[in-house]
C-alpha atoms as a PDB file:
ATOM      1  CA  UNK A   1       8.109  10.527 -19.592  1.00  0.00           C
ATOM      2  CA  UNK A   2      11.470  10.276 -18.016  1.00  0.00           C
ATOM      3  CA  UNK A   3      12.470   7.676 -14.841  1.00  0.00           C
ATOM      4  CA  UNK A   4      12.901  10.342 -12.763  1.00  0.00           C
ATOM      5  CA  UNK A   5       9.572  11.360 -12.980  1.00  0.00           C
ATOM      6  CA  UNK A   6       6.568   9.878  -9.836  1.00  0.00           C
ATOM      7  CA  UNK A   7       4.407   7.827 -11.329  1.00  0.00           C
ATOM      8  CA  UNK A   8       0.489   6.558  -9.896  1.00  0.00           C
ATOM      9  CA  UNK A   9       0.593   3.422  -8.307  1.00  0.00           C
ATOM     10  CA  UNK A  10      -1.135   0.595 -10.275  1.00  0.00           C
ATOM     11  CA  UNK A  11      -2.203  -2.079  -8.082  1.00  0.00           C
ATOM     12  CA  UNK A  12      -1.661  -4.636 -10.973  1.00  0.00           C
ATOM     13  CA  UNK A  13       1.458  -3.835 -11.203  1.00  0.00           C
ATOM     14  CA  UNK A  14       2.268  -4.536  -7.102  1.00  0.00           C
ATOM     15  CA  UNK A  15       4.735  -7.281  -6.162  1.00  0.00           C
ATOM     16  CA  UNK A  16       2.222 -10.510  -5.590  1.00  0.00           C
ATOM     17  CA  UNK A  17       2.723 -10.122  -1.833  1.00  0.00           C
ATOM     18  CA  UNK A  18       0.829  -6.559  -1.708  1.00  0.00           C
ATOM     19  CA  UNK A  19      -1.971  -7.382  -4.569  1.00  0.00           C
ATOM     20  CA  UNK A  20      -2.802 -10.612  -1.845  1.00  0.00           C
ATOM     21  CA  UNK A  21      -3.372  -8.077   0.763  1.00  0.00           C
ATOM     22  CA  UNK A  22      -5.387  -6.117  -1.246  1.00  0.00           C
ATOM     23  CA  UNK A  23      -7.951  -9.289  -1.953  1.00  0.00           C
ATOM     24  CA  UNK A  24      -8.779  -8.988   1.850  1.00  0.00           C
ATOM     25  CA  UNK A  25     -12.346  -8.355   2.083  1.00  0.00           C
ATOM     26  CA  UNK A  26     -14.755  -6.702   4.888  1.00  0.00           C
ATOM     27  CA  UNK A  27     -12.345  -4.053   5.204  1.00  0.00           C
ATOM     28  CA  UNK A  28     -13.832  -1.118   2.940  1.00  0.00           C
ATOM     29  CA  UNK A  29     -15.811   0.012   5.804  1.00  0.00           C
ATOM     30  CA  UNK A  30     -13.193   1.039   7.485  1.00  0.00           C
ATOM     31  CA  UNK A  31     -11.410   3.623   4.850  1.00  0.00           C
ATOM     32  CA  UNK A  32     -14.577   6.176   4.700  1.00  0.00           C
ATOM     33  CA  UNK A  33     -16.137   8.504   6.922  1.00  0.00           C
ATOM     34  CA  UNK A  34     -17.646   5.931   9.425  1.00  0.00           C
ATOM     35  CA  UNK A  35     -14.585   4.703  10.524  1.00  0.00           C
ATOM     36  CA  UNK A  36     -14.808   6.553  13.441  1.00  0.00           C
ATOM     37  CA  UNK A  37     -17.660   4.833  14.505  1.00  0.00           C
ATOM     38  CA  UNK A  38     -15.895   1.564  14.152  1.00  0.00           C
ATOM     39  CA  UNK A  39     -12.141   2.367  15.702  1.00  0.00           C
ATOM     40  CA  UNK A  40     -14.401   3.927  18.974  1.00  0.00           C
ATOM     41  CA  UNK A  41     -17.522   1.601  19.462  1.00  0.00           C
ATOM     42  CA  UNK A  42     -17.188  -1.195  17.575  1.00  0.00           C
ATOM     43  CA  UNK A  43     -13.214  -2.002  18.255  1.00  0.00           C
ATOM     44  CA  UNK A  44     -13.433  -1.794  22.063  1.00  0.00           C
ATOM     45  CA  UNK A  45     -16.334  -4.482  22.377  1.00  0.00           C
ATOM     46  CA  UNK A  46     -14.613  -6.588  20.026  1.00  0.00           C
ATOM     47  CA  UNK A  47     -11.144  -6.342  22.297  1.00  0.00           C
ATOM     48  CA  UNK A  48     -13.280  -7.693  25.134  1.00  0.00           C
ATOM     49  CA  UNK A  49     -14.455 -10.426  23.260  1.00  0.00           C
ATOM     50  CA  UNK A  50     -11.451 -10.772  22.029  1.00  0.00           C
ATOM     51  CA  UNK A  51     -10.103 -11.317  25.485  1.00  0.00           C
ATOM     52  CA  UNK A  52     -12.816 -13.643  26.973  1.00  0.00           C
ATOM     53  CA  UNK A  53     -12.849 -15.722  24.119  1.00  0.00           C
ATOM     54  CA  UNK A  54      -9.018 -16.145  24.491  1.00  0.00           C
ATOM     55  CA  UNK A  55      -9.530 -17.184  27.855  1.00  0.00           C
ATOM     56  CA  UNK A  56     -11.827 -19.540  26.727  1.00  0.00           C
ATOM     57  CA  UNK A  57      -9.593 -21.229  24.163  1.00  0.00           C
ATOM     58  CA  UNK A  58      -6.984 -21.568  26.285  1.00  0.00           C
ATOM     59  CA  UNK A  59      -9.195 -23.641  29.062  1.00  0.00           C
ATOM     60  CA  UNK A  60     -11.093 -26.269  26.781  1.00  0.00           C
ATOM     61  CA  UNK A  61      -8.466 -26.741  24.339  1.00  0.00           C
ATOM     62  CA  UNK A  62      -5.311 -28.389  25.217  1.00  0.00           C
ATOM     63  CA  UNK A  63      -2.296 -26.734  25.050  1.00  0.00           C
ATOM     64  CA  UNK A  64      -0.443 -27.567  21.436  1.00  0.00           C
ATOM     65  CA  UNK A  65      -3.737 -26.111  19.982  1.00  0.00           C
ATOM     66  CA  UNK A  66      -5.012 -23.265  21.959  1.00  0.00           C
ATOM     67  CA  UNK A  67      -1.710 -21.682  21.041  1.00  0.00           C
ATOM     68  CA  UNK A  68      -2.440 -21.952  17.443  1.00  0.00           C
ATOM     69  CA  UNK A  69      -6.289 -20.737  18.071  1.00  0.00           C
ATOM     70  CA  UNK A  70      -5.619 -17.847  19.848  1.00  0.00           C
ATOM     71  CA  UNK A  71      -2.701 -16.785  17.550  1.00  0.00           C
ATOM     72  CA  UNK A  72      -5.089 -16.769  14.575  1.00  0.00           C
ATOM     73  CA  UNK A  73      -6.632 -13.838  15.787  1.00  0.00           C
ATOM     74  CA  UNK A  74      -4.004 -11.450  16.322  1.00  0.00           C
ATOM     75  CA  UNK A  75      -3.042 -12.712  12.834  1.00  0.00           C
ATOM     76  CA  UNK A  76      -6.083 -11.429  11.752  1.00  0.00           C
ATOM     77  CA  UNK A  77      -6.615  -8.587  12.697  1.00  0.00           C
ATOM     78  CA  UNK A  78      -3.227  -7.677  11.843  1.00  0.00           C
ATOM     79  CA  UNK A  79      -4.123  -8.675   8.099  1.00  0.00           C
ATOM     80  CA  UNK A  80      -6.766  -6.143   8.229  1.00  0.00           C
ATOM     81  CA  UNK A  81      -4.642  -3.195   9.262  1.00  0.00           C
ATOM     82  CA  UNK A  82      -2.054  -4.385   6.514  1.00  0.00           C
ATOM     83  CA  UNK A  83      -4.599  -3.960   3.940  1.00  0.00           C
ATOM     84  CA  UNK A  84      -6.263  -0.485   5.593  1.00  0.00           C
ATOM     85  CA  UNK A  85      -2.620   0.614   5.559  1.00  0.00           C
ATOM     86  CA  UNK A  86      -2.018  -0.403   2.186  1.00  0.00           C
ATOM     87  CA  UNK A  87      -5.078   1.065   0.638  1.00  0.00           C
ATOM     88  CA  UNK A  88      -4.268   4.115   2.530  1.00  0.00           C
ATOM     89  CA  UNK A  89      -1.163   4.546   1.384  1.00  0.00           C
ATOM     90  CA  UNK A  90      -1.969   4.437  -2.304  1.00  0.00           C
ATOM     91  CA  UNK A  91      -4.838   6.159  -2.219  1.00  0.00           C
ATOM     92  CA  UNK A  92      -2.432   9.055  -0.597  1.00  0.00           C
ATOM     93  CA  UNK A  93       0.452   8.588  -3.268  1.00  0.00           C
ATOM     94  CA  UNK A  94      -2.009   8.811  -5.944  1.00  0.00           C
ATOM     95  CA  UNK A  95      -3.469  11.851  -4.420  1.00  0.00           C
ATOM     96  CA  UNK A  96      -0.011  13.774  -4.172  1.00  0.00           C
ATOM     97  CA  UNK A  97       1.297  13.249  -7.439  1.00  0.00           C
ATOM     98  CA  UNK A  98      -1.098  14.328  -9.458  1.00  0.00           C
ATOM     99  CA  UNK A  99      -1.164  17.756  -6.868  1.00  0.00           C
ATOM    100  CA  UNK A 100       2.630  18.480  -8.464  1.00  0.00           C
ATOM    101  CA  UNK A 101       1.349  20.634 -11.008  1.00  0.00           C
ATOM    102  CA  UNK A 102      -0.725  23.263  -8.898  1.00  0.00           C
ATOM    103  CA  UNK A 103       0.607  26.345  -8.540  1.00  0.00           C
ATOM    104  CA  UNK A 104       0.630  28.480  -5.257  1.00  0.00           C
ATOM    105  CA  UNK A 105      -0.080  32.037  -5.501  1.00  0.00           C
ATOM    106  CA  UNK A 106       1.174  33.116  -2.021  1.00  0.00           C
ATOM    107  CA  UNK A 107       0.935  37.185  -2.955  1.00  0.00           C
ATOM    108  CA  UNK A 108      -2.744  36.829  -3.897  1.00  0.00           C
ATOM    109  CA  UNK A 109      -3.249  34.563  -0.710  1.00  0.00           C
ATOM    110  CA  UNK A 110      -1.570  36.923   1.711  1.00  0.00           C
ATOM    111  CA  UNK A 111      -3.582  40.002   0.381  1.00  0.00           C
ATOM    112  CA  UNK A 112      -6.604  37.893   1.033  1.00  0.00           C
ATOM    113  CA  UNK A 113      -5.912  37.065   4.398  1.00  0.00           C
ATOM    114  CA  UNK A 114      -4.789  40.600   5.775  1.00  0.00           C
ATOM    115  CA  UNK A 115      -7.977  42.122   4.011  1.00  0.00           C
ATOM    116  CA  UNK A 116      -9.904  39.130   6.306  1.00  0.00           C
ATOM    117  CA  UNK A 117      -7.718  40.915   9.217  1.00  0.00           C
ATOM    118  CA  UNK A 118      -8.720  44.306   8.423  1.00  0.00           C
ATOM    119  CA  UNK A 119     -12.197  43.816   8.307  1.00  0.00           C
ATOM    120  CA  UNK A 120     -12.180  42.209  11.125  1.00  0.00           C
ATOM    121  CA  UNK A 121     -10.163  44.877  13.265  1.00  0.00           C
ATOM    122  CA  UNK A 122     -13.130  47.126  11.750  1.00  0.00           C
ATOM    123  CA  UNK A 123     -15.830  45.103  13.423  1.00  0.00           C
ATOM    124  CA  UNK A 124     -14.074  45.062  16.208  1.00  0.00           C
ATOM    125  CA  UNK A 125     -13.407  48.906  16.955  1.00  0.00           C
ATOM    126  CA  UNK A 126     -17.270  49.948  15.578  1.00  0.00           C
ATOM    127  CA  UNK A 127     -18.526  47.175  18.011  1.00  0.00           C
ATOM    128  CA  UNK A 128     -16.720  48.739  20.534  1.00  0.00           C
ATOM    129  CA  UNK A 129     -17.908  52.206  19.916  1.00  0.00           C
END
């Protein structure tokens, strides 16, 4: 194997900066096919709660610390997304390079696809009849 050639991405072998935003939990959820649920239900309620309870922290605490409280929640969230991204983004290297050894046949593909057209022009001009 040369150096020039992609490699998978190990996550033991990340810098210790990415393999600590890995160890975020809760946020496996998010990477499969209910996602959607979460990013359109789910993430607006929390935003409003998110909101009120801002307001809230920055009435009954005084002001050094409410700064600090309400900071730690963008700062969370942001976390999260970090280690969505992160996950996302290996999972998609790791899915690419070991693609690099398909081959496309494009003549077999194109005679596929105007036989598709044909038969469809067919159905088409009997229906019409």
């Amino acid at each position: 194997m040369s150096e020039d050639e992609i490699k998978k991405i190990d996550k033991n072998m990340l810098l210790w900066f990415y393999r600590l935003i890995l160890k975020i939990p809760g946020a496996k959820f998010l990477e499969t096919s209910a996602s959607g649920i979460f990013w359109f239900i789910i993430m607006p309620i929390l935003l409003t709660v998110e909101f009120f309870l801002s307001m809230l922290l920055l009435v009954f605490f005084p002001p050094p610390i409410n700064i600090v409280l309400i900071s730690m929640i963008p700062v969370a969230v942001l976390l999260v997304f970090a280690r969505i991204d992160l996950e996302r983004l290996i999972n998609l290297w790791n899915s690419t390079v070991g693609e690099s050894n398909q081959k496309w046949d494009i003549e077999k593909t194109m005679q596929e696809y105007i036989a598709l057209i044909l038969k469809k022009e067919k159905k088409t001009s009997a229906s019409g009849k």
